[in-house]
C-alpha atoms as a PDB file:
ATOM      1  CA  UNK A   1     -22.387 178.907  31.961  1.00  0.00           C
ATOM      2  CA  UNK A   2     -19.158 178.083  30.349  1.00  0.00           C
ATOM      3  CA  UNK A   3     -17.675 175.044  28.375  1.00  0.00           C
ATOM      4  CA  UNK A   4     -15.269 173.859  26.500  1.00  0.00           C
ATOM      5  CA  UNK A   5     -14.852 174.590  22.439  1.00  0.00           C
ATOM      6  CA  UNK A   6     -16.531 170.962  22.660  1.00  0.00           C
ATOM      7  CA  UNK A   7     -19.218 169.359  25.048  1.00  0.00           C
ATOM      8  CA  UNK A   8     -19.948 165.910  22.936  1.00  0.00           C
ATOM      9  CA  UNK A   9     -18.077 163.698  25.557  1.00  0.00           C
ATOM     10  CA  UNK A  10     -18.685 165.283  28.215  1.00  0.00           C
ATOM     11  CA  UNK A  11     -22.559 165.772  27.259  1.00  0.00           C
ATOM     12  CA  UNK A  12     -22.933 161.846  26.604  1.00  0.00           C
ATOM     13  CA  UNK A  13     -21.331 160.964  30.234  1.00  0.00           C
ATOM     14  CA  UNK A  14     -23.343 163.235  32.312  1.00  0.00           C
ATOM     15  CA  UNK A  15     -26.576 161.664  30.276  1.00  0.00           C
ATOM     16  CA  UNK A  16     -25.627 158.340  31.200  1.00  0.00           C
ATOM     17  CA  UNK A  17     -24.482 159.873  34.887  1.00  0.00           C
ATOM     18  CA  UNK A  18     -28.183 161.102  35.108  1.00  0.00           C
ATOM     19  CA  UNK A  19     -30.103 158.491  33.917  1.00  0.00           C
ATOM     20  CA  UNK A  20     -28.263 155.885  36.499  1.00  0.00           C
ATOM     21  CA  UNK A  21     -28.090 158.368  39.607  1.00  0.00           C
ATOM     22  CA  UNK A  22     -30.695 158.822  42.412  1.00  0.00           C
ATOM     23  CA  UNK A  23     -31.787 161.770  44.262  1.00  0.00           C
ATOM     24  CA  UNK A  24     -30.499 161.894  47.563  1.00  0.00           C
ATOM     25  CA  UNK A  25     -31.852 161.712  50.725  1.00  0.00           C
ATOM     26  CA  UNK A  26     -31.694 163.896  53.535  1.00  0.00           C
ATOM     27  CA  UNK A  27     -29.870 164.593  56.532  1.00  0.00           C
ATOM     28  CA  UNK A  28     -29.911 167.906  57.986  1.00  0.00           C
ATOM     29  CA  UNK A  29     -32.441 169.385  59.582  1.00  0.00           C
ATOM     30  CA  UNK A  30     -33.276 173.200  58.656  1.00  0.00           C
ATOM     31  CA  UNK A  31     -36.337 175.627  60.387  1.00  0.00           C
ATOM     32  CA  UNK A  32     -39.686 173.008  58.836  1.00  0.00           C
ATOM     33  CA  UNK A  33     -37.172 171.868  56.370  1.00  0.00           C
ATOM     34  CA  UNK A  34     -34.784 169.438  55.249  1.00  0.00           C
ATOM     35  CA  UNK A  35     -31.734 168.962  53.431  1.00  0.00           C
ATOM     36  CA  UNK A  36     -28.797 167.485  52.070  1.00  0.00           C
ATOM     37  CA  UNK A  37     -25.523 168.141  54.334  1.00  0.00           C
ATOM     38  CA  UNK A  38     -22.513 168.638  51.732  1.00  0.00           C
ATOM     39  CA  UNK A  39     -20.477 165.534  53.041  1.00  0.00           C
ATOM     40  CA  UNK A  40     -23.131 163.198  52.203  1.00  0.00           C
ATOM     41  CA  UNK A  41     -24.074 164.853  48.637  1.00  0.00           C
ATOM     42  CA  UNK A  42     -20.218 164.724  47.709  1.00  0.00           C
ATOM     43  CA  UNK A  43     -20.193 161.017  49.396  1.00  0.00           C
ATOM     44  CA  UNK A  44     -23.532 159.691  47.313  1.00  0.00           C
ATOM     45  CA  UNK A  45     -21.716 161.137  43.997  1.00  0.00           C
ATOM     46  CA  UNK A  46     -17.713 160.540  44.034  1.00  0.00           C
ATOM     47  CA  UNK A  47     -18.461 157.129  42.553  1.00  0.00           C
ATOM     48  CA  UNK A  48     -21.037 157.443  40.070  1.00  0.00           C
ATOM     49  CA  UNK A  49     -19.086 160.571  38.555  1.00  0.00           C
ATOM     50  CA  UNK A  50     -16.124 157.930  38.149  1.00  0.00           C
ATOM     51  CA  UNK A  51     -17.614 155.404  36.359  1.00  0.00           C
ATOM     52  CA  UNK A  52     -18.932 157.880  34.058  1.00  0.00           C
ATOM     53  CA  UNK A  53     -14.832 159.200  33.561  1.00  0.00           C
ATOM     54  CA  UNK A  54     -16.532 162.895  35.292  1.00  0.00           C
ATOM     55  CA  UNK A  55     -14.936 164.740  38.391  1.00  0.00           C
ATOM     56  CA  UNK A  56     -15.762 167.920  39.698  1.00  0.00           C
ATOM     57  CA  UNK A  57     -13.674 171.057  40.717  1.00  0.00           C
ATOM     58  CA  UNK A  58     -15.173 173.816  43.028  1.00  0.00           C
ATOM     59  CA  UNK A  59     -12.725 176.911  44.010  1.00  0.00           C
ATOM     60  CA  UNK A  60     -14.101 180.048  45.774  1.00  0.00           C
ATOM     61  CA  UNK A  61     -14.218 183.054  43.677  1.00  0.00           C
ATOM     62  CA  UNK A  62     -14.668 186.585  44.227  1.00  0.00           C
ATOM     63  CA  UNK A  63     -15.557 189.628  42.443  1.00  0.00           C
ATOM     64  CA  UNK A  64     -14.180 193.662  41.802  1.00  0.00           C
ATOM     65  CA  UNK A  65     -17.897 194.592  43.849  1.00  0.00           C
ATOM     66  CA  UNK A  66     -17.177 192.790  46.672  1.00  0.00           C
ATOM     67  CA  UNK A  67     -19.475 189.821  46.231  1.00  0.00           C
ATOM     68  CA  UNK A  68     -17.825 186.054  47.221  1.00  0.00           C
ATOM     69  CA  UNK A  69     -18.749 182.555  45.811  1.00  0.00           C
ATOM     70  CA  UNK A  70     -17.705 179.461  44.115  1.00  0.00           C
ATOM     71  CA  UNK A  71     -16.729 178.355  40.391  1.00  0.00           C
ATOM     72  CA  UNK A  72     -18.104 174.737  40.281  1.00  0.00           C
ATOM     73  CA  UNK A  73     -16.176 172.960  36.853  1.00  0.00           C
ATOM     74  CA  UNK A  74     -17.864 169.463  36.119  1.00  0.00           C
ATOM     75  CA  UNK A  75     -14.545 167.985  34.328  1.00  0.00           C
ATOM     76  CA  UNK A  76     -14.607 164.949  31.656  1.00  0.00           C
ATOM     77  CA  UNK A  77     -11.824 162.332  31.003  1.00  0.00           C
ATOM     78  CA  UNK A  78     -11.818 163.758  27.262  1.00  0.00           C
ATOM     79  CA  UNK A  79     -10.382 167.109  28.810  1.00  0.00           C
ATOM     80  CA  UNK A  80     -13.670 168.511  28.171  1.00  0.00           C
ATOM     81  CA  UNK A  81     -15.684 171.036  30.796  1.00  0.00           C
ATOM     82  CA  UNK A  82     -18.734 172.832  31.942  1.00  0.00           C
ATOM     83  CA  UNK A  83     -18.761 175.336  34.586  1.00  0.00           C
ATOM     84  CA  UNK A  84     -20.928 177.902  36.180  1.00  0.00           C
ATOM     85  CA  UNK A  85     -20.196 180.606  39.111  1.00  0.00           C
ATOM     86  CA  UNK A  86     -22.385 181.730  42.091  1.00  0.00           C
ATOM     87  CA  UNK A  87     -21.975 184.843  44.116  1.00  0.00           C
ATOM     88  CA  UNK A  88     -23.714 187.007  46.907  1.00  0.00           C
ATOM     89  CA  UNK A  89     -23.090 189.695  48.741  1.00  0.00           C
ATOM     90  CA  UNK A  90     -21.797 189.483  51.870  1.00  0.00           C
ATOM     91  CA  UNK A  91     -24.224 189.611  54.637  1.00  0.00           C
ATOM     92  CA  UNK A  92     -23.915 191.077  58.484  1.00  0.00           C
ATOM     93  CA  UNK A  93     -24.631 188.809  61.334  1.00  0.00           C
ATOM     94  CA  UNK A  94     -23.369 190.169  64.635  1.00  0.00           C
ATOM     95  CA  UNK A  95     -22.631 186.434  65.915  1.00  0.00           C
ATOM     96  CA  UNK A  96     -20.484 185.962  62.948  1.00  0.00           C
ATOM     97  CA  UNK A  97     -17.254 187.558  61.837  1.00  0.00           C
ATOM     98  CA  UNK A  98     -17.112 188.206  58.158  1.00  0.00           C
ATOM     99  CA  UNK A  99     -14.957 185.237  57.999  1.00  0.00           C
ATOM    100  CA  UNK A 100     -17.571 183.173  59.165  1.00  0.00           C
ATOM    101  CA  UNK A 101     -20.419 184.816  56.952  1.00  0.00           C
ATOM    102  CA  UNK A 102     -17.962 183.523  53.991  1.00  0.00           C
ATOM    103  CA  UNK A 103     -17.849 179.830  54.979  1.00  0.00           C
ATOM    104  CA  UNK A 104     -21.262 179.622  55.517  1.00  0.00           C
ATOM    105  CA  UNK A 105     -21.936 181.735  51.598  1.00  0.00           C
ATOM    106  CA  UNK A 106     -19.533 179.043  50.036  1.00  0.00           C
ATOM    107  CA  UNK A 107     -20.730 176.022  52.278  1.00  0.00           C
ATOM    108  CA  UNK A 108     -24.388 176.669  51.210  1.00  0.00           C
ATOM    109  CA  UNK A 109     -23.346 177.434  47.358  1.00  0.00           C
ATOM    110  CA  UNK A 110     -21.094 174.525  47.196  1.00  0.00           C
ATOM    111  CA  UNK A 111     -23.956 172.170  48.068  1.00  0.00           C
ATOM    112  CA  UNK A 112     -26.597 173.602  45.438  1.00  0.00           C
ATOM    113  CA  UNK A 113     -24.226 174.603  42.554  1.00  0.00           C
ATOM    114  CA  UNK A 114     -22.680 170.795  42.798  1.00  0.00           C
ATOM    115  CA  UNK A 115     -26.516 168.980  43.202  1.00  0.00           C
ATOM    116  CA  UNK A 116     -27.647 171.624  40.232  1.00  0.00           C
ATOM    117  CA  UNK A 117     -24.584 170.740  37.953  1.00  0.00           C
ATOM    118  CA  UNK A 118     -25.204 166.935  38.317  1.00  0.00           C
ATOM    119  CA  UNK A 119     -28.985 167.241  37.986  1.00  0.00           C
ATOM    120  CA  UNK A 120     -30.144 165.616  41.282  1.00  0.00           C
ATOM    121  CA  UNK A 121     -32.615 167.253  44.032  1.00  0.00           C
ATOM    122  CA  UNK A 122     -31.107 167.435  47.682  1.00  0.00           C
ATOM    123  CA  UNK A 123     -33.962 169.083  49.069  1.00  0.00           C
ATOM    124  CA  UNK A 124     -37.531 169.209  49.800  1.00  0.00           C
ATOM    125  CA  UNK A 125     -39.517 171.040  47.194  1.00  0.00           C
ATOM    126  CA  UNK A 126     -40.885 172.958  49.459  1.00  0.00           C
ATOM    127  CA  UNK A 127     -42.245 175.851  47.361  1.00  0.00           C
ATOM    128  CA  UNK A 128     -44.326 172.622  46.074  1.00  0.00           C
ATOM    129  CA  UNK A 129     -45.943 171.302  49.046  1.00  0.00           C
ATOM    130  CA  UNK A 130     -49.075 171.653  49.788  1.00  0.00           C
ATOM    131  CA  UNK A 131     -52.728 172.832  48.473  1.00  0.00           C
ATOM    132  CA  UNK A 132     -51.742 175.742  45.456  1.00  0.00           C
ATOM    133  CA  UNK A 133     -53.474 178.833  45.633  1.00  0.00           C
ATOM    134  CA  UNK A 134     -55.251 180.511  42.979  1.00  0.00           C
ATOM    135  CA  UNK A 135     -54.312 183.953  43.951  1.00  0.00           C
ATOM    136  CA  UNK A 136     -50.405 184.104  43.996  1.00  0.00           C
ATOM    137  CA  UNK A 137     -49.263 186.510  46.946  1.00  0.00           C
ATOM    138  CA  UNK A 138     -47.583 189.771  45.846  1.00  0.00           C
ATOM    139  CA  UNK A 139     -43.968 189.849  47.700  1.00  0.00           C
ATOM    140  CA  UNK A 140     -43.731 192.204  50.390  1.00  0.00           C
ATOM    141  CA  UNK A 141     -40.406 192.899  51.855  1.00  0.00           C
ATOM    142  CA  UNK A 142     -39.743 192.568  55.598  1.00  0.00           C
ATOM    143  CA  UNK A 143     -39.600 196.192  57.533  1.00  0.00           C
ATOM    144  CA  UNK A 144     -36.367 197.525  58.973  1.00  0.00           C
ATOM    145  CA  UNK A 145     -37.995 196.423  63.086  1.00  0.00           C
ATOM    146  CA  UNK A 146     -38.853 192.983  61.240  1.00  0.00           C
ATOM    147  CA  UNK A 147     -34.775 192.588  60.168  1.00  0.00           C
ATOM    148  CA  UNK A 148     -33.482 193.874  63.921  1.00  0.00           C
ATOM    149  CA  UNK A 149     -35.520 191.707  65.486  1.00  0.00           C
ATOM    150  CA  UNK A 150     -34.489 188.634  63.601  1.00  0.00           C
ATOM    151  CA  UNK A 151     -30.931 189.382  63.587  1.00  0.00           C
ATOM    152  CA  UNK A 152     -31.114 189.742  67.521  1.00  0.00           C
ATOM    153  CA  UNK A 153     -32.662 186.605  68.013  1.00  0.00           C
ATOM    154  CA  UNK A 154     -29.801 185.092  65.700  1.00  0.00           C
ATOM    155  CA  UNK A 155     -27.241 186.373  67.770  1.00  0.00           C
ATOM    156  CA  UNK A 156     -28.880 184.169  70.585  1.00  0.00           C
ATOM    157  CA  UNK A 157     -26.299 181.136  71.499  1.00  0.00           C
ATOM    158  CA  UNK A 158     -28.755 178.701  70.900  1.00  0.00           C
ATOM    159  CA  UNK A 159     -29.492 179.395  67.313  1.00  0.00           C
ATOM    160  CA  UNK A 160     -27.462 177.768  64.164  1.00  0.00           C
ATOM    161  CA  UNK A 161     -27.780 180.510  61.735  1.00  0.00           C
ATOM    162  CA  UNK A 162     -26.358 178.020  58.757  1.00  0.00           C
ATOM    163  CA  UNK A 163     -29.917 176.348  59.119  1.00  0.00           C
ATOM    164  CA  UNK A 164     -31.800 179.109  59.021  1.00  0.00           C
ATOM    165  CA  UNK A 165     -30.645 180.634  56.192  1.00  0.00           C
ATOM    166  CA  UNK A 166     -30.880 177.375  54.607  1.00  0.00           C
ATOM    167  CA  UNK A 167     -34.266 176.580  55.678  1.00  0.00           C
ATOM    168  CA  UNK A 168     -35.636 179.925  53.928  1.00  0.00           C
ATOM    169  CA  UNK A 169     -33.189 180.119  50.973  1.00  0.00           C
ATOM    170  CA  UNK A 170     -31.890 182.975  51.555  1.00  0.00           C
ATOM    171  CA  UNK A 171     -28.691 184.773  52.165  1.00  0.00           C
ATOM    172  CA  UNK A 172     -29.212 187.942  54.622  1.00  0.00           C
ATOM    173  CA  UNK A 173     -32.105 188.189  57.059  1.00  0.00           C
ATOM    174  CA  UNK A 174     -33.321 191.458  54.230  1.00  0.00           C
ATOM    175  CA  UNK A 175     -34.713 189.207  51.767  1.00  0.00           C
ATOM    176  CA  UNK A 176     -37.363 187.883  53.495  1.00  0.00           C
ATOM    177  CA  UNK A 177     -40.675 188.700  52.652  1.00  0.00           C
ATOM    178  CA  UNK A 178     -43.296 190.247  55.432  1.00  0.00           C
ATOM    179  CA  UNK A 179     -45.020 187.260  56.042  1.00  0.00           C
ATOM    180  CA  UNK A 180     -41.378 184.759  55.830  1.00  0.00           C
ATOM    181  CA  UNK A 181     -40.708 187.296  58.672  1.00  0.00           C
ATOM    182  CA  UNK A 182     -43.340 186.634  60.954  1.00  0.00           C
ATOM    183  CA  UNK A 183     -43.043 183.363  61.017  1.00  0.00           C
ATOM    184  CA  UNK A 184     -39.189 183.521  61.502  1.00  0.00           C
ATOM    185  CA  UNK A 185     -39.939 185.636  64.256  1.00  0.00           C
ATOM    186  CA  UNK A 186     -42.548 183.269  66.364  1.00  0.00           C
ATOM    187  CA  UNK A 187     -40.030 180.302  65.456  1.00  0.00           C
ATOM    188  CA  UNK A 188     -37.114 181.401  66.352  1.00  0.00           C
ATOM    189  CA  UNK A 189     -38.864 183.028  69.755  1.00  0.00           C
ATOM    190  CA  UNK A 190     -40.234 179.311  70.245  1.00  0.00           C
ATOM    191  CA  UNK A 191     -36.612 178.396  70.075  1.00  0.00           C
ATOM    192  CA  UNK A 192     -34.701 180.934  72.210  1.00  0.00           C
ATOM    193  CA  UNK A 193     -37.554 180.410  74.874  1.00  0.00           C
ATOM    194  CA  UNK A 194     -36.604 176.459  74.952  1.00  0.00           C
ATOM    195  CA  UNK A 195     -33.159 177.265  75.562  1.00  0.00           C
END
C-alpha cells in the first residue's frame, strides 16, 4: 500500500465513511455463490464517498513480467491518498481471446480492490459457511486431465466463464484444488447437459 506524506484527513473521512456505510447486497449469481456486480457496488458508494469529500481512481496497470491489473487510489478533498495495486497472470481460455481474459482480470479486481479499499463485504463469506471442521484439509492441486477437462467444458457456449471464476476465487482453471475440481467438473457437466 501507498499514501500520501500525510493520511490524517483522509484517515478521519474514511472512519466516518465506514462507520455510516452498509454492506451491500447482492446481485449476481456465481456457481453456489453470490455476489456483488461492479455497477451496483460503484452505484451503492458514489454518494457516501461524497459526503465524506472521498473519490476513487482505478486505472489498469501492468507489469515488466507480463502480469495485468488495476491501481485503485482512494483520493481525499485535502489532496491526500491511499492506494494499492492488484495483478495476475494472464490466464488461457480457448473461448476467450487474451483481450477478453484481460477484461474479465480487471472487471473481477476492480470489484474487490474497490469493496476492500472502502471496507465493505460484497460477497458471501463463503469459506465461513457451514459446520467447521476440526481437521483442516491439506490442499491438493488439480491434475493436468482435471484442468483439460474443465477448460473444455468452459469452452461450451452455454457457460459464462466470468462467474465461474468468480464463484471459486480464482483466476485460471490451475489453481483449483483436487476436490474444487471435482465438483467443478459434475457442475459444470450438470450445466452443459441442460443446455
Amino acid at each position: 500500500m501507498k499514501t500520501s506524506e500525510t493520511v490524517a484527513s483522509i484517515f478521519k473521512a474514511q472512519i466516518k465513511l465506514q462507520s455510516e456505510m452498509k454492506n451491500i447486497a447482492k446481485d449476481s449469481d456465481g456457481y453456489g455463490y453470490k455476489y456483488t456486480s461492479l455497477e451496483k457496488l460503484i452505484d451503492h458508494c458514489k454518494k457516501p464517498l461524497a459526503e465524506n469529500g472521498l473519490g476513487y481512481i482505478q486505472t489498469n496497470t501492468s507489469t515488466e513480467d507480463g502480469k495485468i491489473g488495476i491501481t485503485t487510489r482512494l483520493i481525499h478533498d485535502s489532496g491526500e491518498w491511499v492506494e494499492d495495486t492488484m495483478t495476475a497472470n494472464l490466464y488461457k481460455l480457448a473461448k476467450m481471446n487474451e483481450y477478453q481474459v484481460a477484461g474479465s482480470i480487471i472487471t473481477y479486481f476492480r470489484r474487490y480492490a474497490l469493496a476492500s479499499m472502502l471496507g465493505i463485504a460484497s460477497d458471501e463469506d463463503i469459506d465461513a459457511s457451514g459446520e467447521q471442521e476440526v481437521q483442516q484439509e491439506v490442499f491438493k492441486p488439480c491434475n493436468a486431465t482435471q484442468v483439460e477437462m474443465i477448460t473444455n467444458l468452459l469452452n461450451t457456449k452455454n457457460v459464462d466463464v466470468d462467474k465461474f471464476m468468480v464463484a471459486y476465487k480464482i483466476l485460471d482453471v490451475s489453481e483449483l484444488s483436487f476436490t474444487n475440481a471435482g465438483k467443478a467438473i459434475m457442475q459444470l457437466q450438470k450445466k452443459t447437459n441442460r443446455s
